[in-house]
Each structure stands twice: as structure tokens, then as C-alpha cells.
N, C-alpha and C. Protein backbone atom coordinates (compact mmCIF):
# COMPACT_ATOMS: atom_id res chain seq x y z
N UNK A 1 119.47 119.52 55.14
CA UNK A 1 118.23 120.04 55.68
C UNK A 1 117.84 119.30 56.97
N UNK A 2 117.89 117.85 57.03
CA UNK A 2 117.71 117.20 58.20
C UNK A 2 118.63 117.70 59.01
N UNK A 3 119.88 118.06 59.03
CA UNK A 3 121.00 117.97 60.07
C UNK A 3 120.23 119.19 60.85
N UNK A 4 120.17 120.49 59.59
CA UNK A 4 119.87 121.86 60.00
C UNK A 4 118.07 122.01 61.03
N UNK A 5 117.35 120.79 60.68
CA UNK A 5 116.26 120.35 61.60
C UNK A 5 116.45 119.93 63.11
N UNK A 6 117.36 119.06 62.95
CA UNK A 6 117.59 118.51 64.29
C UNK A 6 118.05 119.46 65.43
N UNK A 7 119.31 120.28 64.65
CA UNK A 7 120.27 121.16 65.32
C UNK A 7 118.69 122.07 65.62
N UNK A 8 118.10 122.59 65.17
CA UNK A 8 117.11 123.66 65.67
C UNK A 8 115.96 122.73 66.80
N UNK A 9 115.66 121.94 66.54
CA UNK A 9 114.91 120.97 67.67
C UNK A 9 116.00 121.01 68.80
N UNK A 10 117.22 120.46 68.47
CA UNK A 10 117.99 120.43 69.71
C UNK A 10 118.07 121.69 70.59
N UNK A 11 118.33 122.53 69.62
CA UNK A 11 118.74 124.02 70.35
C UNK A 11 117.56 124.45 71.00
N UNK A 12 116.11 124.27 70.27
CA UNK A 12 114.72 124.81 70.52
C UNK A 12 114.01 123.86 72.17
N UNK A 13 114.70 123.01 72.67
CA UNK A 13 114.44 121.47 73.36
C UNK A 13 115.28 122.06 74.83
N UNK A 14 116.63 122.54 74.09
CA UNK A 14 117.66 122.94 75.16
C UNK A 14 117.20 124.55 76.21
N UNK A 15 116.25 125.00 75.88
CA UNK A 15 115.93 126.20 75.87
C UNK A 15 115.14 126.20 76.13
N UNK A 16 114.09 125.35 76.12
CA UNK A 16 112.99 125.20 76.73
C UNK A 16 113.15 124.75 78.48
N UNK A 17 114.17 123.73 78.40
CA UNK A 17 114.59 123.73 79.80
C UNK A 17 115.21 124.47 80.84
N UNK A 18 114.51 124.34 81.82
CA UNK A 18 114.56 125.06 82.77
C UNK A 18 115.71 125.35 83.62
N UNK A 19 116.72 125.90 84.07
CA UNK A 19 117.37 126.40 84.60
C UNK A 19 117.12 125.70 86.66
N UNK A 20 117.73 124.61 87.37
CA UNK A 20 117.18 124.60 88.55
C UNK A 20 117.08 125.62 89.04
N UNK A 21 115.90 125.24 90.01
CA UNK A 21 115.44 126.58 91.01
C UNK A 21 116.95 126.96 91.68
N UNK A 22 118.11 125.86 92.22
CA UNK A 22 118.63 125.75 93.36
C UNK A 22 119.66 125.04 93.12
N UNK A 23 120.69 126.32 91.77
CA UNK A 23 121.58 125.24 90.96
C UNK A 23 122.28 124.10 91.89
N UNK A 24 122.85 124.51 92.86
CA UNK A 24 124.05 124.02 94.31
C UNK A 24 123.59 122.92 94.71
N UNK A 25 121.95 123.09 94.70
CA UNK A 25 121.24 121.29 95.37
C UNK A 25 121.18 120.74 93.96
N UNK A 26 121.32 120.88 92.49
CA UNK A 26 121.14 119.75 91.46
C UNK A 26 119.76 119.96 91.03
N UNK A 27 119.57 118.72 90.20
CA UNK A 27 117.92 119.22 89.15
C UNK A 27 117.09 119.39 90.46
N UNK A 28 115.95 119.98 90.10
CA UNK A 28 114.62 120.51 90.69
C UNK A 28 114.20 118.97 90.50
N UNK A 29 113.99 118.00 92.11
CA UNK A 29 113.04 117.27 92.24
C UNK A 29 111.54 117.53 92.04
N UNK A 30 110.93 118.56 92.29
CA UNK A 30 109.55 119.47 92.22
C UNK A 30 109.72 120.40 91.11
N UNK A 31 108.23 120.10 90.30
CA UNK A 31 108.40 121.04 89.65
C UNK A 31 107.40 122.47 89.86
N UNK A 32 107.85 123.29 89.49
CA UNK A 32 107.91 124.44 89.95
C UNK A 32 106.95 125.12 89.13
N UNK A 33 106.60 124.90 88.07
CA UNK A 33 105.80 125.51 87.37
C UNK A 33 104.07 124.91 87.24
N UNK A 34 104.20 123.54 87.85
CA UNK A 34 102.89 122.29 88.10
C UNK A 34 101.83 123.28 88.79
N UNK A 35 100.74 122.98 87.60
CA UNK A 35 99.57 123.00 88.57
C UNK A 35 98.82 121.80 89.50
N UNK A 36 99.44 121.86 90.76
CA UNK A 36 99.35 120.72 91.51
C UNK A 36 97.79 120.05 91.17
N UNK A 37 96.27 121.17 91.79
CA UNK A 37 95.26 120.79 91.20
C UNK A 37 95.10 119.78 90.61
N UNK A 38 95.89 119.72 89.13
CA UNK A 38 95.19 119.17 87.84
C UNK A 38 96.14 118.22 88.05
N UNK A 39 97.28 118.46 88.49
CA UNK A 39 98.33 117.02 88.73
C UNK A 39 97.23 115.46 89.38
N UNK A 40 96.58 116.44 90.96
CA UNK A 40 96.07 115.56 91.90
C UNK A 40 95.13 114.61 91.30
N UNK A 41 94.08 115.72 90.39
CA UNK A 41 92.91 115.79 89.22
C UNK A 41 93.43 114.11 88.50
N UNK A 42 94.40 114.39 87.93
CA UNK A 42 94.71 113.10 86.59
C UNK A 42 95.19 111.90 87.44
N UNK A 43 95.81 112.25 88.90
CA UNK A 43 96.30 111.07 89.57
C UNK A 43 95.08 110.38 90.02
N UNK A 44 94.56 110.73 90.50
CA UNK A 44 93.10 110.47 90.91
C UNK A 44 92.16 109.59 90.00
N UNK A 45 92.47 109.89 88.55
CA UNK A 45 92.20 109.34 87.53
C UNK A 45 92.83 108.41 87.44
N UNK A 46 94.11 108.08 87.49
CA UNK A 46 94.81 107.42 86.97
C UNK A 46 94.49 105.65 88.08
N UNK A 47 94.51 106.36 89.49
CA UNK A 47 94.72 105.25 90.89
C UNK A 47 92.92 104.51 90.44
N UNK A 48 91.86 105.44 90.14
CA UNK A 48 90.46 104.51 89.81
C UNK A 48 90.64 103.25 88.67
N UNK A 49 91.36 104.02 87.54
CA UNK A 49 91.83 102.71 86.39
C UNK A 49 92.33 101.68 87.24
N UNK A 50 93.42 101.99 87.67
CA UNK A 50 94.86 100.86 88.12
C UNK A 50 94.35 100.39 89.31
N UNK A 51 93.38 101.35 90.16
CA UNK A 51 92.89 100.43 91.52
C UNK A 51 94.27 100.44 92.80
N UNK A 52 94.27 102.17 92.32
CA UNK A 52 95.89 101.91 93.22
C UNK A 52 95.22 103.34 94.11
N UNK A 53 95.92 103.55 95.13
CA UNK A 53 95.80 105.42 95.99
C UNK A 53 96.88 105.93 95.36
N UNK A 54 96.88 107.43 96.24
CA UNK A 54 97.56 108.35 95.39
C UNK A 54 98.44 109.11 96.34
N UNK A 55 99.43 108.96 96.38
CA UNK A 55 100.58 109.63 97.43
C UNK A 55 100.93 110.81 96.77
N UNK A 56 100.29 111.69 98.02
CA UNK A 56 101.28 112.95 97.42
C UNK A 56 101.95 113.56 98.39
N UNK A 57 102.92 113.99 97.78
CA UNK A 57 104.35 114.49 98.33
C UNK A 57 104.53 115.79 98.51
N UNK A 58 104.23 116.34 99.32
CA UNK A 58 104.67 118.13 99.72
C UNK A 58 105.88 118.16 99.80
N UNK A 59 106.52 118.94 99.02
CA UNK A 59 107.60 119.56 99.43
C UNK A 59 108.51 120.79 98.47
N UNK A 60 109.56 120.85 98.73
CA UNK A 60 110.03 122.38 97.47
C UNK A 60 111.81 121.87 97.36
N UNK A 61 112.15 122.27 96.48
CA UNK A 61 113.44 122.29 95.73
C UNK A 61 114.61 122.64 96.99
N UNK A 62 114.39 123.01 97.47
CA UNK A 62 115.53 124.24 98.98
C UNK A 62 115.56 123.03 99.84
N UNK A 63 114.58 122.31 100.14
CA UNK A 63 114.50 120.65 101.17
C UNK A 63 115.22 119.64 101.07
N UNK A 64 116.47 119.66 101.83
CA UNK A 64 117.33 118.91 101.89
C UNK A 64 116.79 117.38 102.08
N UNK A 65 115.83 117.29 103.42
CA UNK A 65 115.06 116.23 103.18
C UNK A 65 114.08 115.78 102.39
N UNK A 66 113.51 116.63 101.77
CA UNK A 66 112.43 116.59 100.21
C UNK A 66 113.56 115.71 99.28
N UNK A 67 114.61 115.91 98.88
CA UNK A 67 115.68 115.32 98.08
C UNK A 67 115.92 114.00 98.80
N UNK A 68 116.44 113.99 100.03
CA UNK A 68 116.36 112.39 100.45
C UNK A 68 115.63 111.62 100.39
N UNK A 69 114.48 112.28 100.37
CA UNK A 69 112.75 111.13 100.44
C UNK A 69 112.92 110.50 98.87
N UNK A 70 113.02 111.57 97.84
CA UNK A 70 113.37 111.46 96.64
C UNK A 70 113.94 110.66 95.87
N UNK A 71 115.02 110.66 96.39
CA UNK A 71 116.44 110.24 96.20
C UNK A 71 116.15 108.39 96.71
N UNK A 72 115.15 108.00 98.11
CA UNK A 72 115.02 106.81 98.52
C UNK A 72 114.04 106.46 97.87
N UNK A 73 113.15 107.33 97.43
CA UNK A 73 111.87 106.66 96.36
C UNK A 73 112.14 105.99 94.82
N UNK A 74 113.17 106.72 94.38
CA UNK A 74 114.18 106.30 92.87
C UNK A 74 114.68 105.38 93.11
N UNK A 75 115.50 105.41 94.16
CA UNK A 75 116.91 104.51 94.25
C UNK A 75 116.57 102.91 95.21
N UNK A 76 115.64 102.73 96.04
CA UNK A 76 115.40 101.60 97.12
C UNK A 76 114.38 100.82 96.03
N UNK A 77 114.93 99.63 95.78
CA UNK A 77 114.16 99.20 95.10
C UNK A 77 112.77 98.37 95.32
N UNK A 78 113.09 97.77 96.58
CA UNK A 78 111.67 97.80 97.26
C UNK A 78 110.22 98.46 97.73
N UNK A 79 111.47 99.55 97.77
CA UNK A 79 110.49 101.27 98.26
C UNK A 79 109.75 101.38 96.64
N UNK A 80 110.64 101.39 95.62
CA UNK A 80 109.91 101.77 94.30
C UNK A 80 108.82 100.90 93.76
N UNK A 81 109.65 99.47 94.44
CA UNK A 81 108.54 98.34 93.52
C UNK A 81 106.97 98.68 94.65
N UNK A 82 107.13 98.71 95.71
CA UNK A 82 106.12 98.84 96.87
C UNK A 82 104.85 100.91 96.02
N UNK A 83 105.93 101.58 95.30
CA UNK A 83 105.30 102.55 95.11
C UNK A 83 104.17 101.76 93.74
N UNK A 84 105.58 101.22 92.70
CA UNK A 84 104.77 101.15 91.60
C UNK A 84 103.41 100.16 91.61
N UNK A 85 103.86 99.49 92.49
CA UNK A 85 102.51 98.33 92.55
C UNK A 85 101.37 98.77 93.07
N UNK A 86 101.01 100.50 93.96
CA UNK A 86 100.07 100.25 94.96
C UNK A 86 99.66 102.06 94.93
N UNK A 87 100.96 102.65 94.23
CA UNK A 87 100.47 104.14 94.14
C UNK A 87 100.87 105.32 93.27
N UNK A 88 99.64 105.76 93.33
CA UNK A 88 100.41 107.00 91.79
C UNK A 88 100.83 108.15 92.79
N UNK A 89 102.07 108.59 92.81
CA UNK A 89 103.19 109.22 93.38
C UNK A 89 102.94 110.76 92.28
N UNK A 90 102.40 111.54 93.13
CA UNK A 90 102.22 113.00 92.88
C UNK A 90 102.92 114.23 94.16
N UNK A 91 103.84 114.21 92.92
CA UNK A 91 105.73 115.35 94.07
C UNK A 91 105.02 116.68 93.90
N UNK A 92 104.51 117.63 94.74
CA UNK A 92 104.07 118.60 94.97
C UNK A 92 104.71 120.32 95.74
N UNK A 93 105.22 121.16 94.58
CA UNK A 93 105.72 122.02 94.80
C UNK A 93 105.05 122.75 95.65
N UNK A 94 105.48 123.11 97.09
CA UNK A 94 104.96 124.37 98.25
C UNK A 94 105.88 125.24 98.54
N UNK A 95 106.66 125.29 97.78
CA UNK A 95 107.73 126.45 98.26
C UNK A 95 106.74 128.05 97.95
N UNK A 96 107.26 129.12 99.25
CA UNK A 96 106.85 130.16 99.08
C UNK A 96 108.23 130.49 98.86
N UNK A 97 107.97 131.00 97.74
CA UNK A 97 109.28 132.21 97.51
C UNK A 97 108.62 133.11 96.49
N UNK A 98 108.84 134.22 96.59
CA UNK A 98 109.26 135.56 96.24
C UNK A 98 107.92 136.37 96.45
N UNK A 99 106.97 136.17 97.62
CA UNK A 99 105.92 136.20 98.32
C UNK A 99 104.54 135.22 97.25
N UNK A 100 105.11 134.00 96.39
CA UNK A 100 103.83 133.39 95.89
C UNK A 100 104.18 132.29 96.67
N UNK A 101 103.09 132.02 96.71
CA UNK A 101 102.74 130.05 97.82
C UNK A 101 102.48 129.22 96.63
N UNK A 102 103.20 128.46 95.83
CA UNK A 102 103.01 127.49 95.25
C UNK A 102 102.04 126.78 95.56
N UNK A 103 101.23 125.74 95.02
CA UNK A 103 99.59 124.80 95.57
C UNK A 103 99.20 124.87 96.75
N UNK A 104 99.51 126.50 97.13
CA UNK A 104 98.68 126.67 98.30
C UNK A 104 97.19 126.23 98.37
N UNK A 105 96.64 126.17 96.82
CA UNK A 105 94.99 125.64 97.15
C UNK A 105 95.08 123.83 97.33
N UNK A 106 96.09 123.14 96.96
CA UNK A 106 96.45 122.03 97.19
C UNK A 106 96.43 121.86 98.77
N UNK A 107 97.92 122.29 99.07
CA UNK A 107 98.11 122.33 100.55
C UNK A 107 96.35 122.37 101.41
N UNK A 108 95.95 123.59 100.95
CA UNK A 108 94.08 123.86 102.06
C UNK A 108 93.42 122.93 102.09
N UNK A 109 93.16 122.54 100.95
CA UNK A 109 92.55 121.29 100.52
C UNK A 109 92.76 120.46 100.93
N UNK A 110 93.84 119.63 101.12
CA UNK A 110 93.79 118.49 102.36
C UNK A 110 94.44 118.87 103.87
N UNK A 111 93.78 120.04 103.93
CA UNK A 111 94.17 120.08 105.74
C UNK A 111 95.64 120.96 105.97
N UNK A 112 96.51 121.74 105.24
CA UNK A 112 97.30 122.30 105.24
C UNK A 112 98.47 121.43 106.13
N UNK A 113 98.53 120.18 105.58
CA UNK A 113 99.57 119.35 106.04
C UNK A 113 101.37 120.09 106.35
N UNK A 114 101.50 120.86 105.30
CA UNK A 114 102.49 121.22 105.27
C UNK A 114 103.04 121.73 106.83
N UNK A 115 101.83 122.24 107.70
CA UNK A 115 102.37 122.66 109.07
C UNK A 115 102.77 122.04 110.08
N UNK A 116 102.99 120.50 109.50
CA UNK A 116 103.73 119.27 109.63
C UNK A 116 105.50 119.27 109.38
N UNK A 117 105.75 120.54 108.46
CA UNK A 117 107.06 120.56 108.05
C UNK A 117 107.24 119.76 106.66
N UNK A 118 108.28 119.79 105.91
CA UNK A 118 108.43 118.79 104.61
C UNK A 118 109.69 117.82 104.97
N UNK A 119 109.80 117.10 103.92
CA UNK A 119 108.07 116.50 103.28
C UNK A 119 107.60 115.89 104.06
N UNK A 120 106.23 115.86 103.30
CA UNK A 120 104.93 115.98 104.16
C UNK A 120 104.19 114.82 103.08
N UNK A 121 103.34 113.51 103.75
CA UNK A 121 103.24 113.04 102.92
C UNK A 121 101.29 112.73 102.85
N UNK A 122 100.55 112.56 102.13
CA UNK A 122 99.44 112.41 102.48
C UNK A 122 98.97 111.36 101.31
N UNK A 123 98.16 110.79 101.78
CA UNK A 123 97.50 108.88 101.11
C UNK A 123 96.21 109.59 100.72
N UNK A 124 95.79 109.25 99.76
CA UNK A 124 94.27 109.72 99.11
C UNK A 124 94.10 107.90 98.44
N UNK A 125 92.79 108.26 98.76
CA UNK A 125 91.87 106.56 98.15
C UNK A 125 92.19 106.57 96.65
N UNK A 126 91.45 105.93 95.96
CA UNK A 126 90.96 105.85 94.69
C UNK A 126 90.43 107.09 93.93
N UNK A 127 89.51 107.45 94.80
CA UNK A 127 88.60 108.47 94.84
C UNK A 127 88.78 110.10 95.30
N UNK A 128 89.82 110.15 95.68
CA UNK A 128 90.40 111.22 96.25
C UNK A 128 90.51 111.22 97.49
N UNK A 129 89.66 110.28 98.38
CA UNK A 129 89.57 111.56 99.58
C UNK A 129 90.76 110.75 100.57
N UNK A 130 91.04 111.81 101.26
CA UNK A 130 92.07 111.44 102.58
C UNK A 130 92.20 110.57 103.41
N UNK A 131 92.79 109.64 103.02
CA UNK A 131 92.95 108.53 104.15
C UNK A 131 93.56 109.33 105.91
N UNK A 132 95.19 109.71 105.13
CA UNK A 132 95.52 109.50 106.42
C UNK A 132 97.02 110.79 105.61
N UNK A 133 97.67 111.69 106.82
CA UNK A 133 98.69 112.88 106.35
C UNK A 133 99.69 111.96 107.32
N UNK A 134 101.30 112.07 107.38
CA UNK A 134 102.00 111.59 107.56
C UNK A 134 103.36 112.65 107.72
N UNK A 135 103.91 113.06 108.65
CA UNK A 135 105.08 113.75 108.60
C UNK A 135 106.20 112.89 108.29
N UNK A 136 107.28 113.21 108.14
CA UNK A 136 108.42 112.91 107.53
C UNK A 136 109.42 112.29 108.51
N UNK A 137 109.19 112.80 109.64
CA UNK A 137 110.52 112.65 111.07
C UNK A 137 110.23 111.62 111.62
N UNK A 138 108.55 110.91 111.51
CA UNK A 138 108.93 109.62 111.87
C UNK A 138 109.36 108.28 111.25
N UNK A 139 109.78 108.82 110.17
CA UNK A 139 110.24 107.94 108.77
C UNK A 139 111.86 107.62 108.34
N UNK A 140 112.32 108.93 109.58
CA UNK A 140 113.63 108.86 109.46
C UNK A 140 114.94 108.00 110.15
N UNK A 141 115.89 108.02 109.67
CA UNK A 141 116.56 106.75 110.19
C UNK A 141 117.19 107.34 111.67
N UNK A 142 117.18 108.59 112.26
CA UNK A 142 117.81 109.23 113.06
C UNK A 142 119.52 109.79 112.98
N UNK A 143 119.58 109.90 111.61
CA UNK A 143 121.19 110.06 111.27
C UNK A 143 120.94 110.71 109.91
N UNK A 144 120.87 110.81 109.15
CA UNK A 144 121.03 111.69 107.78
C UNK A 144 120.18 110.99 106.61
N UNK A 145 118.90 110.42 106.98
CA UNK A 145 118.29 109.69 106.27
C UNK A 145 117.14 108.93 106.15
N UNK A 146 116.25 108.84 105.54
CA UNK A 146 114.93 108.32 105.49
C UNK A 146 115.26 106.37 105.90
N UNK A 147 114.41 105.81 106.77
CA UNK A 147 114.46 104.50 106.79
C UNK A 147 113.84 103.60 105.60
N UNK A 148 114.39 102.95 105.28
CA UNK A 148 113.96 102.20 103.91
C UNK A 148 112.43 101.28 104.84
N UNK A 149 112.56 100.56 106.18
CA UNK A 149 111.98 99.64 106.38
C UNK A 149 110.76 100.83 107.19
N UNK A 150 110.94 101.33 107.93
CA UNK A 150 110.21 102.47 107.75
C UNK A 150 109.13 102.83 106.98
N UNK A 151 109.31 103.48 106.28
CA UNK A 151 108.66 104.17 104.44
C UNK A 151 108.09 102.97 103.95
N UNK A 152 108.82 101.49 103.83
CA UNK A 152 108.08 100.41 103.11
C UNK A 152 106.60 100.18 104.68
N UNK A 153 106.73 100.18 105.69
CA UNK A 153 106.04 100.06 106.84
C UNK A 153 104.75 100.54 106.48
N UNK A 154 105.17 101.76 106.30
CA UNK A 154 104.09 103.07 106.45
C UNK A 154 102.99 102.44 104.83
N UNK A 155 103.82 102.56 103.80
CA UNK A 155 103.34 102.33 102.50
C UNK A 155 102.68 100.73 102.31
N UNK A 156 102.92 99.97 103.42
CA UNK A 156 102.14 98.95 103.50
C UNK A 156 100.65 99.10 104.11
N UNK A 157 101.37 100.09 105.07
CA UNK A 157 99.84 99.80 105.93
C UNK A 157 98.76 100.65 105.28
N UNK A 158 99.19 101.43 104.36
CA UNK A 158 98.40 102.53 103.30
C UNK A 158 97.98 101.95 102.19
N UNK A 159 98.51 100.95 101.66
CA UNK A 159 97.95 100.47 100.54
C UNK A 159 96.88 99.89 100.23
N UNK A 160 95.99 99.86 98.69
CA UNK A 160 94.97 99.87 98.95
C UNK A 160 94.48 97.87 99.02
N UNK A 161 93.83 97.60 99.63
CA UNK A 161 93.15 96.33 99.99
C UNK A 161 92.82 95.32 98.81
């Protein structure tokens, strides 16, 4: 009976997961189904406890550079320790596809950064409100890649006091 439990959790677990948006680029960094809102909502919550801001990240699954930013936020361990110590990191789906705008009320709401290009990065206080929006191209190393010293630069001078 246990075996015949598990096997149905497993199967019921496996099926629940999602299929990437964009099998060819790998898992969906963004998720796709987030109501950004209530994401921003609990981060917001979360940076008043901890006394940290709240980075959020525009971008969509198809963003080659959305995945590198990604990819340097996981993997640089300075970049991560510099996130975990100072900010709650909210990855924000804007892809328009199939004529819906993903957190398009997100995007309005702080200034429609996205017309910056992705990713697109924007610093919120404690409290929510907008420090400061940040494009992506000046973060980059000029060759196929986000600058580690860069990104730690930027995330210094953003952090909260």
C-alpha cells in the first residue's frame, strides 16, 4: 500500500510539472504562471522583517541574457552572498506571447522599465518604493556575459544602509 502511495504521489508530482516554456533554452528561469503583484506584495514583506530591499528582475524565458543574469546570480558566489545578505530577489515574468503581457500591471507600476530592454533590473526600499531601475548593458562584460565586478558594484551601491 505504501509503495502503491508513493508511486501515485510520484506520478501525481511529475504531472503537475510544467513542461518549459522554451524546451531548447532548458528549465524556465521565470515563472510563467506568477502573479508578479503578490510575488512583489510578500517580498516587500519579507525585505521589512530582514531589513533588506527588494530586487526585481524583469525578464521572460526566450532571453538569452535573462538566463545569463541568472545563471551569474546562482553560480558567482560573491554575487549570491552580496544578494543573500542585502536582498529579496523577485525574477519577474514579462514575456508577451500569444497576445497576453505577463505583469504588465507590475511592469506600469514601476515606470514600465522594461522599455529599457531585459533584463531589466529595479531596487525597491523596504517599503516598496523605487529607489532606482537599472538596464542590463551596462552590467555587461562586452563579450557574452554579465560582469561579476560590475553587478557586485551596482548591488553595493543599492544596498540598504
Amino acid at each position: 500500500m505504501r509503495i502503491l502511495a508513493l508511486a501515485l504521489f510520484v506520478l501525481a508530482t511529475t504531472a503537475l510539472r510544467a513542461e518549459p516554456e522554451y524546451p531548447k533554452m532548458g528549465p524556465d528561469v521565470y515563472d510563467t504562471q506568477a502573479d508578479g503583484s503578490a510575488l512583489v506584495a510578500e517580498a516587500v514583506r519579507v525585505a521589512q522583517a530582514d531589513q533588506k530591499h527588494v530586487l526585481l528582475v524583469f525578464g521572460a524565458n526566450w532571453c538569452i541574457w535573462c538566463r545569463r543574469l541568472h545563471e551569474l546570480f546562482e553560480n558567482n558566489s560573491a554575487v549570491r552572498r552580496e544578494l543573500k545578505a542585502h536582498y529579496v530577489v523577485v525574477r519577474l515574468d514579462v514575456n508577451h506571447r500569444d497576445g497576453k503581457k505577463r505583469n504588465d500591471a507590475v511592469n506600469e507600476r514601476f515606470g514600465n522599465p522594461i522599455k529599457n530592454g531585459l533584463p531589466v533590473l529595479v531596487v525597491l526600499d523596504r517599503n516598496g518604493h523605487m529607489l532606482t531601475t537599472q538596464e542590463t548593458g551596462a552590467l555587461e562584460d562586452g563579450k557574452s556575459a554579465h560582469d561579476p565586478e560590475k553587478v557586485l558594484a551596482f548591488l553595493k551601491q543599492w544596498q540598504p544602509e
